[in-house]
N, C-alpha and C. Protein backbone atom coordinates (compact mmCIF):
# COMPACT_ATOMS: atom_id res chain seq x y z
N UNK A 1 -27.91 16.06 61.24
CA UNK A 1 -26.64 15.70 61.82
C UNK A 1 -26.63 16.16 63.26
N UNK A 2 -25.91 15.14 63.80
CA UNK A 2 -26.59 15.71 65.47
C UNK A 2 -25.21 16.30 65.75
N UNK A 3 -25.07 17.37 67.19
CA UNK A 3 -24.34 18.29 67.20
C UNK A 3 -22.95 18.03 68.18
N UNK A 4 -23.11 16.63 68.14
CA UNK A 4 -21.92 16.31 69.29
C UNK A 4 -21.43 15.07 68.26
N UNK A 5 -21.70 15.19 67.07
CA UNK A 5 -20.86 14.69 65.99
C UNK A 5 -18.66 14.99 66.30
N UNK A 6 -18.27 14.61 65.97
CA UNK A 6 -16.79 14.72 66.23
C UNK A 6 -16.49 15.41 64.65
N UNK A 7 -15.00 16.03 64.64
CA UNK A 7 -14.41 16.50 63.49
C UNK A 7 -14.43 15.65 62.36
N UNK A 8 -13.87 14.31 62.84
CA UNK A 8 -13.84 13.60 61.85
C UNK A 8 -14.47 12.80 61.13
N UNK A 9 -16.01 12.96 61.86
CA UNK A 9 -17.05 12.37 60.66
C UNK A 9 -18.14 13.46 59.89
N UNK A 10 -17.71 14.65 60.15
CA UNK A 10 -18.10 15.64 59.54
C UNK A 10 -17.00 16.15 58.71
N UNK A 11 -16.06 15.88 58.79
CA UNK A 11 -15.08 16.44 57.68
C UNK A 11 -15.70 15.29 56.16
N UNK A 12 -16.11 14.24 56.71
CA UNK A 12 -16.02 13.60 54.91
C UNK A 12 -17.29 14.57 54.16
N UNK A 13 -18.00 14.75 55.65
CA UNK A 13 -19.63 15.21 54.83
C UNK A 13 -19.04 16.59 54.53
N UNK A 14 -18.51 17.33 54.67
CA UNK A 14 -18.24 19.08 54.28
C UNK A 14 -16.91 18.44 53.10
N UNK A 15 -16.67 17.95 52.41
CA UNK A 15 -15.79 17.24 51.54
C UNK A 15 -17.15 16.81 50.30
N UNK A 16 -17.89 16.24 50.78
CA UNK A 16 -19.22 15.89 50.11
C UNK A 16 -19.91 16.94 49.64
N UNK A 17 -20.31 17.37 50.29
CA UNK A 17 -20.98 18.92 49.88
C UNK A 17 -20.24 19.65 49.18
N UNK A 18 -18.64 20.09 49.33
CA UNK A 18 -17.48 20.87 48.46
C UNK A 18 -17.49 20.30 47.08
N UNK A 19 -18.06 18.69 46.79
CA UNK A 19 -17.85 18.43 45.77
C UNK A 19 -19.20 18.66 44.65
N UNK A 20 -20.08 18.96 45.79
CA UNK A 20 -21.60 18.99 45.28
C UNK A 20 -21.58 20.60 44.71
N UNK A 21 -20.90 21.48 45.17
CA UNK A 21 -21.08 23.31 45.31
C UNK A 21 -20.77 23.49 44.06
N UNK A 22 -20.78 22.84 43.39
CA UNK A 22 -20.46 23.37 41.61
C UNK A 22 -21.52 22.96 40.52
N UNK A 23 -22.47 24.04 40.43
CA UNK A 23 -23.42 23.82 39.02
C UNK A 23 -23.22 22.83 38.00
N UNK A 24 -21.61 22.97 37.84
CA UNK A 24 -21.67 22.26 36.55
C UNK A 24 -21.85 20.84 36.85
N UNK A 25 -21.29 20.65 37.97
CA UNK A 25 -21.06 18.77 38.82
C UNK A 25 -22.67 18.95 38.85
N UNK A 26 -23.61 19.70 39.23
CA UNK A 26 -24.99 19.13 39.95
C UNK A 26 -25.07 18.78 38.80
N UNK A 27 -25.33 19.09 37.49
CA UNK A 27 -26.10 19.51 36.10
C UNK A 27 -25.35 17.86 35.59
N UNK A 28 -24.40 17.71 35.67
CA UNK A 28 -23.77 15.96 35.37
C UNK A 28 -24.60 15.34 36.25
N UNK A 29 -24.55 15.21 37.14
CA UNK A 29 -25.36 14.21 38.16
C UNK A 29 -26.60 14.13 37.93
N UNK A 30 -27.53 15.10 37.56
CA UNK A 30 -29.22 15.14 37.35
C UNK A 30 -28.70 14.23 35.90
N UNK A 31 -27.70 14.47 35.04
CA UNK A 31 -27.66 14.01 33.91
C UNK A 31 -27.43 12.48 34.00
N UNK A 32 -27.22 11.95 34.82
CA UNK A 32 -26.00 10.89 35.29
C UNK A 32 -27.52 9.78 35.89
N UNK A 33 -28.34 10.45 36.41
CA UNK A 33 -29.29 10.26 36.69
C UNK A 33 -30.34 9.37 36.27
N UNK A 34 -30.53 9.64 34.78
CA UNK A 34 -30.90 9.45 33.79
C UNK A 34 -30.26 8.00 33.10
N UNK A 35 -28.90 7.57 33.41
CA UNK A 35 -28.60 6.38 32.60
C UNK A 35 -26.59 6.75 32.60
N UNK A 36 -26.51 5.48 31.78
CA UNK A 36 -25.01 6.56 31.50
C UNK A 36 -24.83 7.47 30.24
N UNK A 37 -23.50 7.61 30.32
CA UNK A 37 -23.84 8.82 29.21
C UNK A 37 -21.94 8.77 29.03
N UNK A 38 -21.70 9.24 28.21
CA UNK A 38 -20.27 9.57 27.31
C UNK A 38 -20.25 11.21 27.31
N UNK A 39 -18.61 11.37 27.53
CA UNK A 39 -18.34 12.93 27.82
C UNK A 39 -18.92 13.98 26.60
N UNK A 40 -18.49 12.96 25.11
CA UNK A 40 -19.05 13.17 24.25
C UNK A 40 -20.75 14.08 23.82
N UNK A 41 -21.51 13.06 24.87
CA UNK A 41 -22.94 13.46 24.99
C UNK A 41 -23.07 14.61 25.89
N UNK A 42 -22.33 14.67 26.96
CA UNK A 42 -22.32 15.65 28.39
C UNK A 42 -22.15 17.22 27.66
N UNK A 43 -20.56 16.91 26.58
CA UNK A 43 -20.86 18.50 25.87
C UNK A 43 -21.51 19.12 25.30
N UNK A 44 -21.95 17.82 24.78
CA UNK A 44 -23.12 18.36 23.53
C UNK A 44 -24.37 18.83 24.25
N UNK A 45 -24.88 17.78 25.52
CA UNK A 45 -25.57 17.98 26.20
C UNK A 45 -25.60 19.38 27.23
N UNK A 46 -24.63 19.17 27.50
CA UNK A 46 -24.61 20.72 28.47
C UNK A 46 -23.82 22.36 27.89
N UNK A 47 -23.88 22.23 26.80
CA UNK A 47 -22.35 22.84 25.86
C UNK A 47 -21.68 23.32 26.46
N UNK A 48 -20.58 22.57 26.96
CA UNK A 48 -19.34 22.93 27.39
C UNK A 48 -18.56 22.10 26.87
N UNK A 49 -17.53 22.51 27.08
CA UNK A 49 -16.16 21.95 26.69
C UNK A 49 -15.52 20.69 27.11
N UNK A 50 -14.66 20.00 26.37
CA UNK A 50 -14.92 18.58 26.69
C UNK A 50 -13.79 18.39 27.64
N UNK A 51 -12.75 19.77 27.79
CA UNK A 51 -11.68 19.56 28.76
C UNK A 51 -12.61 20.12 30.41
N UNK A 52 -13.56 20.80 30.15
CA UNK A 52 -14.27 21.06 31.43
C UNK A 52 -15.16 20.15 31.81
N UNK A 53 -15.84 19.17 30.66
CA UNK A 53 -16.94 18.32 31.62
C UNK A 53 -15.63 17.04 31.86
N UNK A 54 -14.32 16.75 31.25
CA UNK A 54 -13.75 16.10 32.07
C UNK A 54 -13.25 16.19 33.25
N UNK A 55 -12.90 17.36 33.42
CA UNK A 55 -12.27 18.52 34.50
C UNK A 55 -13.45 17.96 36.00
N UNK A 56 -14.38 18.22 35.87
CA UNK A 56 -15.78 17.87 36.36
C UNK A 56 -15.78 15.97 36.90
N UNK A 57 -16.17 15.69 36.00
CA UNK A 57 -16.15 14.00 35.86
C UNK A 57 -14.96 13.77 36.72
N UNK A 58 -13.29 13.92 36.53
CA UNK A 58 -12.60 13.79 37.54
C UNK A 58 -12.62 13.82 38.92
N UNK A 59 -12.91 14.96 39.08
CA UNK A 59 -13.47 15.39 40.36
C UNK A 59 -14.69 14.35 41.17
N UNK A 60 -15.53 14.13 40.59
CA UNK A 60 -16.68 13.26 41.08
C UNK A 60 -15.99 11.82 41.08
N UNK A 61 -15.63 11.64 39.98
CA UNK A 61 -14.92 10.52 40.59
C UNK A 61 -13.79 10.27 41.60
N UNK A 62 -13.18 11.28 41.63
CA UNK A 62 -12.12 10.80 42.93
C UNK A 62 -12.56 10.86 44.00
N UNK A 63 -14.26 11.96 44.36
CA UNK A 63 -15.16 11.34 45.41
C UNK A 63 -15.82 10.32 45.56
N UNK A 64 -15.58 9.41 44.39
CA UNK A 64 -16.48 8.15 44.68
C UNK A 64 -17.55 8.36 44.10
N UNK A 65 -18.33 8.91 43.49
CA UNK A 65 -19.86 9.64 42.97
C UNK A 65 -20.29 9.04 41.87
N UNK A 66 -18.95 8.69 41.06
CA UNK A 66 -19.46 8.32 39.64
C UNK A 66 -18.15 7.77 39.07
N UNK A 67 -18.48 6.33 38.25
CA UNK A 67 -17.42 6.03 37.71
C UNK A 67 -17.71 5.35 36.26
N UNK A 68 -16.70 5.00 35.45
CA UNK A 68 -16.99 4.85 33.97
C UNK A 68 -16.24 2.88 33.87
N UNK A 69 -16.95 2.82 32.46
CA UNK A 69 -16.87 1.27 32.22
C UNK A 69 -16.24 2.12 30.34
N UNK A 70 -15.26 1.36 30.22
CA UNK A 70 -14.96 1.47 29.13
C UNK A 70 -15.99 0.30 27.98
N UNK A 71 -16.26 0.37 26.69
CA UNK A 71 -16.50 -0.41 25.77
C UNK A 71 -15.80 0.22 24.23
N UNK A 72 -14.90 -0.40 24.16
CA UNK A 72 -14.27 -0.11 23.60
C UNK A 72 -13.02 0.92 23.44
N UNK A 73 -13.30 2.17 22.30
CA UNK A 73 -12.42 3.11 22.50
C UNK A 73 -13.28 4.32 23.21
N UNK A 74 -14.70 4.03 24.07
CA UNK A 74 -15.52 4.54 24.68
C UNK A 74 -15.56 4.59 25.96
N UNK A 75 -15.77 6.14 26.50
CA UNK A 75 -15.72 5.06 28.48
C UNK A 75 -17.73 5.70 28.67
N UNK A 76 -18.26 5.61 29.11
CA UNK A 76 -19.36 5.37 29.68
C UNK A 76 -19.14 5.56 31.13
N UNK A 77 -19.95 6.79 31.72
CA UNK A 77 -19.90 7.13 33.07
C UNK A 77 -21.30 6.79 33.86
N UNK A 78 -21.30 6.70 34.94
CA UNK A 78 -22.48 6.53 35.40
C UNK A 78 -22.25 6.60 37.04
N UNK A 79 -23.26 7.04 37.79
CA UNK A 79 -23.79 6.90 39.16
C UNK A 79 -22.69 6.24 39.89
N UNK A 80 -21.86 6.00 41.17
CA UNK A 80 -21.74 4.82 41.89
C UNK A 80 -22.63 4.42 42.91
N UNK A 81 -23.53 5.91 43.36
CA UNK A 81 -24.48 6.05 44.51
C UNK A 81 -25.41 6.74 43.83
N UNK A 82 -26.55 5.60 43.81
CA UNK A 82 -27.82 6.40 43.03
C UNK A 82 -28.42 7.33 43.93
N UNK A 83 -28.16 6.73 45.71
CA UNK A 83 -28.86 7.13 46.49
C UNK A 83 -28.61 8.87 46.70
N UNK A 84 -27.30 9.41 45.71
CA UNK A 84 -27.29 10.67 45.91
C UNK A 84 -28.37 11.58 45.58
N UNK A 85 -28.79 10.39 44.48
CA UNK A 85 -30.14 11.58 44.03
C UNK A 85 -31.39 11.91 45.37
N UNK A 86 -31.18 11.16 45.78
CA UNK A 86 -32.00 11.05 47.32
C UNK A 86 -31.95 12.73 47.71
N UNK A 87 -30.13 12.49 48.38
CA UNK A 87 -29.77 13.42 48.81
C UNK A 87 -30.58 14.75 48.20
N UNK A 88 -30.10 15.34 46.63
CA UNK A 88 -30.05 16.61 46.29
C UNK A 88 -31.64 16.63 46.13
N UNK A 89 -32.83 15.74 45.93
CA UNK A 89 -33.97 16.00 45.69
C UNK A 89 -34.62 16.56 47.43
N UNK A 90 -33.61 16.28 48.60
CA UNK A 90 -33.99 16.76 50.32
C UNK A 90 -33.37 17.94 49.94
N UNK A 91 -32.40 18.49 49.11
CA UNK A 91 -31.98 19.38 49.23
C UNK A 91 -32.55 20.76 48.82
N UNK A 92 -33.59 20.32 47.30
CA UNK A 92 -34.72 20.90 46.32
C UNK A 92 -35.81 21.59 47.72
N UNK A 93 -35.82 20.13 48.79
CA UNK A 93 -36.95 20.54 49.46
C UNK A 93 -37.24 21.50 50.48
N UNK A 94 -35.60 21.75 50.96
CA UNK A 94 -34.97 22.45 52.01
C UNK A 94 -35.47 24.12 51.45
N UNK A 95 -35.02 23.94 50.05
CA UNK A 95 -34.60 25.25 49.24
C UNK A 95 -36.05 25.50 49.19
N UNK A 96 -37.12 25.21 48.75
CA UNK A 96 -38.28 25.35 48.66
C UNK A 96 -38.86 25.94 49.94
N UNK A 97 -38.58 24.73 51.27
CA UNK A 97 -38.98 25.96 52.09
C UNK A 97 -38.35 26.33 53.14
N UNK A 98 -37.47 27.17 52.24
CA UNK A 98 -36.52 28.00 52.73
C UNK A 98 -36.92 29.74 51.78
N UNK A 99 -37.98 29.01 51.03
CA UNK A 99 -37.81 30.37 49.59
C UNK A 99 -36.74 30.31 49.01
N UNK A 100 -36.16 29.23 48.73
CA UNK A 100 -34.65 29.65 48.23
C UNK A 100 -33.70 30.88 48.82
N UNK A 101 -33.64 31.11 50.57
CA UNK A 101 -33.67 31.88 51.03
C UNK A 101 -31.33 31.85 50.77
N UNK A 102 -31.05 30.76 50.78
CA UNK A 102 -29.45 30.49 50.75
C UNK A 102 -29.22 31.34 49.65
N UNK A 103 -29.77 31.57 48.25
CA UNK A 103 -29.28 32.45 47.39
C UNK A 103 -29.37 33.57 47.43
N UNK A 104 -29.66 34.34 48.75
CA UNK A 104 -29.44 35.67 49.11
C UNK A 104 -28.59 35.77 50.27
N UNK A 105 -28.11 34.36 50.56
CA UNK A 105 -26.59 34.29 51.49
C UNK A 105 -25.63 35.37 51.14
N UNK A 106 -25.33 36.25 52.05
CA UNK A 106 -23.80 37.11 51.47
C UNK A 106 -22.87 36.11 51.37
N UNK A 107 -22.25 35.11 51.67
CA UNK A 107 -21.27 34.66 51.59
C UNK A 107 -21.07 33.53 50.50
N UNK A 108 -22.48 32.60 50.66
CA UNK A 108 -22.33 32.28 49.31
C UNK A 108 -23.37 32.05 48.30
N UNK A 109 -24.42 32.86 48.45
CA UNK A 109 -25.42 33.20 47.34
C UNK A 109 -25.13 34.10 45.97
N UNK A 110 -25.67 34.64 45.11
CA UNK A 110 -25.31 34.90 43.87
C UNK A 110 -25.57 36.36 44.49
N UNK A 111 -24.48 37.68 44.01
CA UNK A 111 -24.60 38.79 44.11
C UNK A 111 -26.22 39.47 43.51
């Protein structure tokens, strides 16, 4: 991102990233990845709770990230931008060589 960017086309991308900063959202998306999938499968799949992987799923969707097709009394979620996976696999690469150096961030790495 070049550095004479303006506020307002870096506010969507730090909005983007805020929605990315949550384990549980990455862990749907690698899942999401894969095909679609039912919230149903997501709990079972990730064991959590089905009011938290909706909690989750909301969220991504009101960024645009991922949206669902009902069939029936079923909704089916999936990708809207495959190309995100793009994104988080530059992000794998950053972290790599970086040493995974961000998770010894004081501010927001893991204590």
């Amino acid at each position: 991102m070049a550095m004479d960017r303006t506020v307002s086309t870096v506010t969507p991308a730090a909005a983007l990233f805020r929605s990315l900063a949550d384990e549980t959202r990455l862990r749907i998306l690698q899942r999401l990845a894969g095909g679609e999938v039912r919230v149903v499968d997501l709990t079972a799949e990730l064991g959590l709770a089905q009011s938290t992987v909706s909690k989750h799923l909301a969220c991504l969707r009101d960024c645009g990230l991922v949206d669902y097709r009902t069939e029936g009394r079923q909704s089916f979620y999936a990708l809207t931008q495959p190309e995100l996976m793009d994104l988080l696999v530059a992000a794998e690469r950053v972290l790599d060589a970086t040493g995974h150096a961000v998770a010894l961030c004081p501010t927001y790495g893991r204590a």
